[in-house]
Protein backbone atom coordinates (compact mmCIF):
# COMPACT_ATOMS: atom_id res chain seq x y z
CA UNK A 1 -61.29 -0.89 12.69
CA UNK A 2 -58.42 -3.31 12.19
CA UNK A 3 -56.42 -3.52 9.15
CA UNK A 4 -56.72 -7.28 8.01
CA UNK A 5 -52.82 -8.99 8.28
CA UNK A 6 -52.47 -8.72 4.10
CA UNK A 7 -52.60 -5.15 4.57
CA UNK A 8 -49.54 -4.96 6.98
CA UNK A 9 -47.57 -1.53 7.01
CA UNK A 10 -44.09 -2.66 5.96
CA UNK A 11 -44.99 -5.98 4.39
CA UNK A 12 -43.02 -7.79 7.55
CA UNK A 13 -44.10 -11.59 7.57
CA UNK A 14 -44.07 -14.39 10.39
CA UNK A 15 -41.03 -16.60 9.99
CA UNK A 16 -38.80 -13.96 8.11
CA UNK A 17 -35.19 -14.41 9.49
CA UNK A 18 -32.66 -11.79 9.48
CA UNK A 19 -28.98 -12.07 10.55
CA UNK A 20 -25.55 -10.78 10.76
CA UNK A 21 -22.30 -12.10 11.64
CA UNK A 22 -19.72 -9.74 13.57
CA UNK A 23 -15.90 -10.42 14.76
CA UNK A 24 -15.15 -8.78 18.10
CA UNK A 25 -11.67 -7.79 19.13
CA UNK A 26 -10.38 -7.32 22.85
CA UNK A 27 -9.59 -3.38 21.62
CA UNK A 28 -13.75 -2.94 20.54
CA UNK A 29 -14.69 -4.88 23.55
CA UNK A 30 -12.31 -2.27 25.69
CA UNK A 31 -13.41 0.43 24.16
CA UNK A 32 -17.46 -0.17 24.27
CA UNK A 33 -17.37 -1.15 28.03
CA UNK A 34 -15.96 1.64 28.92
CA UNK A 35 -17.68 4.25 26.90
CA UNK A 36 -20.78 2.13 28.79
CA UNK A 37 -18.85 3.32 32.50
CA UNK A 38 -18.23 -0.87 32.56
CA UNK A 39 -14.82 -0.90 34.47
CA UNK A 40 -15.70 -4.66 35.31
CA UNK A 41 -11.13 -5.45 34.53
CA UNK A 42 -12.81 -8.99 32.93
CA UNK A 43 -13.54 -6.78 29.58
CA UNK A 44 -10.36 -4.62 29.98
CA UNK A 45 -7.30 -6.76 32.01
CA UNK A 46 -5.97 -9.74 29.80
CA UNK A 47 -4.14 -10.94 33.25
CA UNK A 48 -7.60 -10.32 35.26
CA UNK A 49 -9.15 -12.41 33.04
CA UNK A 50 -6.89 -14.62 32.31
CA UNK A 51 -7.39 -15.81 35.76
CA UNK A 52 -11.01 -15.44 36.03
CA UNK A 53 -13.27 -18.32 35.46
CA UNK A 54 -13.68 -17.31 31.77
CA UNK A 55 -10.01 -17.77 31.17
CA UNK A 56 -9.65 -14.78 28.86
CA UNK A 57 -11.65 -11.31 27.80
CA UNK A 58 -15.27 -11.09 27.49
CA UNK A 59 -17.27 -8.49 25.99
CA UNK A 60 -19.72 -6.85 28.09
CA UNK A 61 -23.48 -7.43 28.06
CA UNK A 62 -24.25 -4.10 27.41
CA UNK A 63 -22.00 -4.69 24.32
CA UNK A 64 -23.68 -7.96 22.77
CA UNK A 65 -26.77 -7.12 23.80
CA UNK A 66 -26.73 -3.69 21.95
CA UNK A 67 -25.54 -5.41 18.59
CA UNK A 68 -28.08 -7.49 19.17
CA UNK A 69 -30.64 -5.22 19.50
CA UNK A 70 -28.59 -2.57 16.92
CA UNK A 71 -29.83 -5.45 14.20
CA UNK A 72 -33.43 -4.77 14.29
CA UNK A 73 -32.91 -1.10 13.56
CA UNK A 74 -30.71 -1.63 10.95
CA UNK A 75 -33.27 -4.13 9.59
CA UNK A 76 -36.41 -2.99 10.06
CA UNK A 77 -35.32 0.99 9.17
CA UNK A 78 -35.21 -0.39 5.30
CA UNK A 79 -38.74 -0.97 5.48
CA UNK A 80 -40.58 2.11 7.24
CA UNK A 81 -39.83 4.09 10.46
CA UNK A 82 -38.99 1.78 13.26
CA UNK A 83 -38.73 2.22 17.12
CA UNK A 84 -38.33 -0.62 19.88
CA UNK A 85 -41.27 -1.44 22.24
CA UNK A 86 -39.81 -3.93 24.59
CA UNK A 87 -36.64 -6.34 24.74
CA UNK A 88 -35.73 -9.12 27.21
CA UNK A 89 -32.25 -11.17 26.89
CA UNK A 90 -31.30 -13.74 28.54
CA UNK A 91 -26.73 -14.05 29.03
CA UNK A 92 -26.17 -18.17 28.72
CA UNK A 93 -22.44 -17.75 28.56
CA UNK A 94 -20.01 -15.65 28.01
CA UNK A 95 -18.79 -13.93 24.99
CA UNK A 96 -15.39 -13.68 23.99
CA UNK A 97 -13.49 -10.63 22.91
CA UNK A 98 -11.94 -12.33 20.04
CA UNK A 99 -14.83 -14.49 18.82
CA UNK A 100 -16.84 -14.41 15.68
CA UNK A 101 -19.95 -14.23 16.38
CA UNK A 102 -23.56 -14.83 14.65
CA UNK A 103 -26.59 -12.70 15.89
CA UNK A 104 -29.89 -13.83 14.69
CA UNK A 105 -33.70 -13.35 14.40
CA UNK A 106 -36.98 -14.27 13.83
CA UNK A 107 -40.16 -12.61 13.30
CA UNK A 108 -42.58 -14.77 14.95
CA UNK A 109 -45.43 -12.24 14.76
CA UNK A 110 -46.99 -9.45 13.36
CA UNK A 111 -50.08 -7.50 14.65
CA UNK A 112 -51.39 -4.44 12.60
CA UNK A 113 -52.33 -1.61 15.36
CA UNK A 114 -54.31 1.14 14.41
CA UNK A 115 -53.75 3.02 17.40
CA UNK A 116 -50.07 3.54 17.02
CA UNK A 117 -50.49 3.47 13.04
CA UNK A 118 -48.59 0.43 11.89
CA UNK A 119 -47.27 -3.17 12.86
CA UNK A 120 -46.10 -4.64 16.01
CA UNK A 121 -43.66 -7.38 15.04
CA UNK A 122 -43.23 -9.96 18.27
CA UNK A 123 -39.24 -11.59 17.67
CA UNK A 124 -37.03 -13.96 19.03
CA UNK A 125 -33.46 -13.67 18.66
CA UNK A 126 -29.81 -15.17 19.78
CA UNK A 127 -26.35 -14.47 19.67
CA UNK A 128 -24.43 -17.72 18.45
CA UNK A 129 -20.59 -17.89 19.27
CA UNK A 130 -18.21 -19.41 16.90
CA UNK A 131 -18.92 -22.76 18.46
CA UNK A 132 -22.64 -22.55 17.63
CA UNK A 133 -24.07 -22.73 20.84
CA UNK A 134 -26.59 -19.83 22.11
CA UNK A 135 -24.49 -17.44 24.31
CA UNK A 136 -27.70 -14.90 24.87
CA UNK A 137 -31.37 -15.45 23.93
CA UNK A 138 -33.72 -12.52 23.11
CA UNK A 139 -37.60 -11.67 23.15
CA UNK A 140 -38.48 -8.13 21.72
CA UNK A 141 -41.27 -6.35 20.41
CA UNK A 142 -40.68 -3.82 17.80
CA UNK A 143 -43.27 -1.21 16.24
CA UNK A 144 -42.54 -0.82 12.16
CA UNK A 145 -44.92 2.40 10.71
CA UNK A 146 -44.81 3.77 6.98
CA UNK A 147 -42.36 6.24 6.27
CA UNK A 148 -43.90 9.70 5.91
């Protein structure tokens, strides 16, 4: 039997927005892409990059893409137990290692599901750079249960 949508586990809602804003620095960026085993010298060589067609440091994908992701824990944690399903980004440009940047998202959907005992919660998500333009889109499905 399905739990009708009023009865959701963690009281998540369609169209709730959650977001965080986050300044890198070329030292973090370093630091992350390595720890990652990135060596790529565009994260980690001012000159490199300097001359690359970025014109100056960029933090890794791993990196933005794991504060992305990092959010929805952080988020959904404060209202039950929480564990990823699935996530799919999409890298539009690059992010710079000395940028402010804005990571967002939006529940678009929540299904109760019995079978794994609480709500799957469909979202959509970006990272905006200090210009406000999207530098990496997200899709991810998250499962949110009561805390026991």
């Amino acid at each position: 039997m399905t739990r009708p949508a009023d009865k959701r586990v963690a009281g998540v809602r369609p169209h709730e927005r959650f977001s965080h804003e986050i300044t890198l620095t070329p030292p973090a960026v370093r630091e992350y892409a390595l720890a990652a085993g990135d060596t790529n010298p565009v994260h980690h060589d001012p000159e490199f990059a300097a001359a690359s067609r970025y014109g100056r440091l960029i933090a890794s994908g791993t990196h933005t893409t794991a504060l992305l992701l990092g959010l929805t824990a952080s988020y959904f944690s404060t209202k039950g137990s929480m564990v990823g399903l699935e996530f799919w980004v999409r890298f539009r440009r690059p992010v710079f290692a000395d940028e402010t940047i804005r990571l967002d998202w939006l529940v678009v959907k929540v299904t109760p599901h019995d079978k794994l005992g609480g709500d799957v919660v469909e979202l959509r998500g970006r990272i905006r750079g200090q210009d406000g333009r999207t530098a990496l889109g997200a899709k991810g499905r998250v499962l949110v249960t009561e805390r026991l």
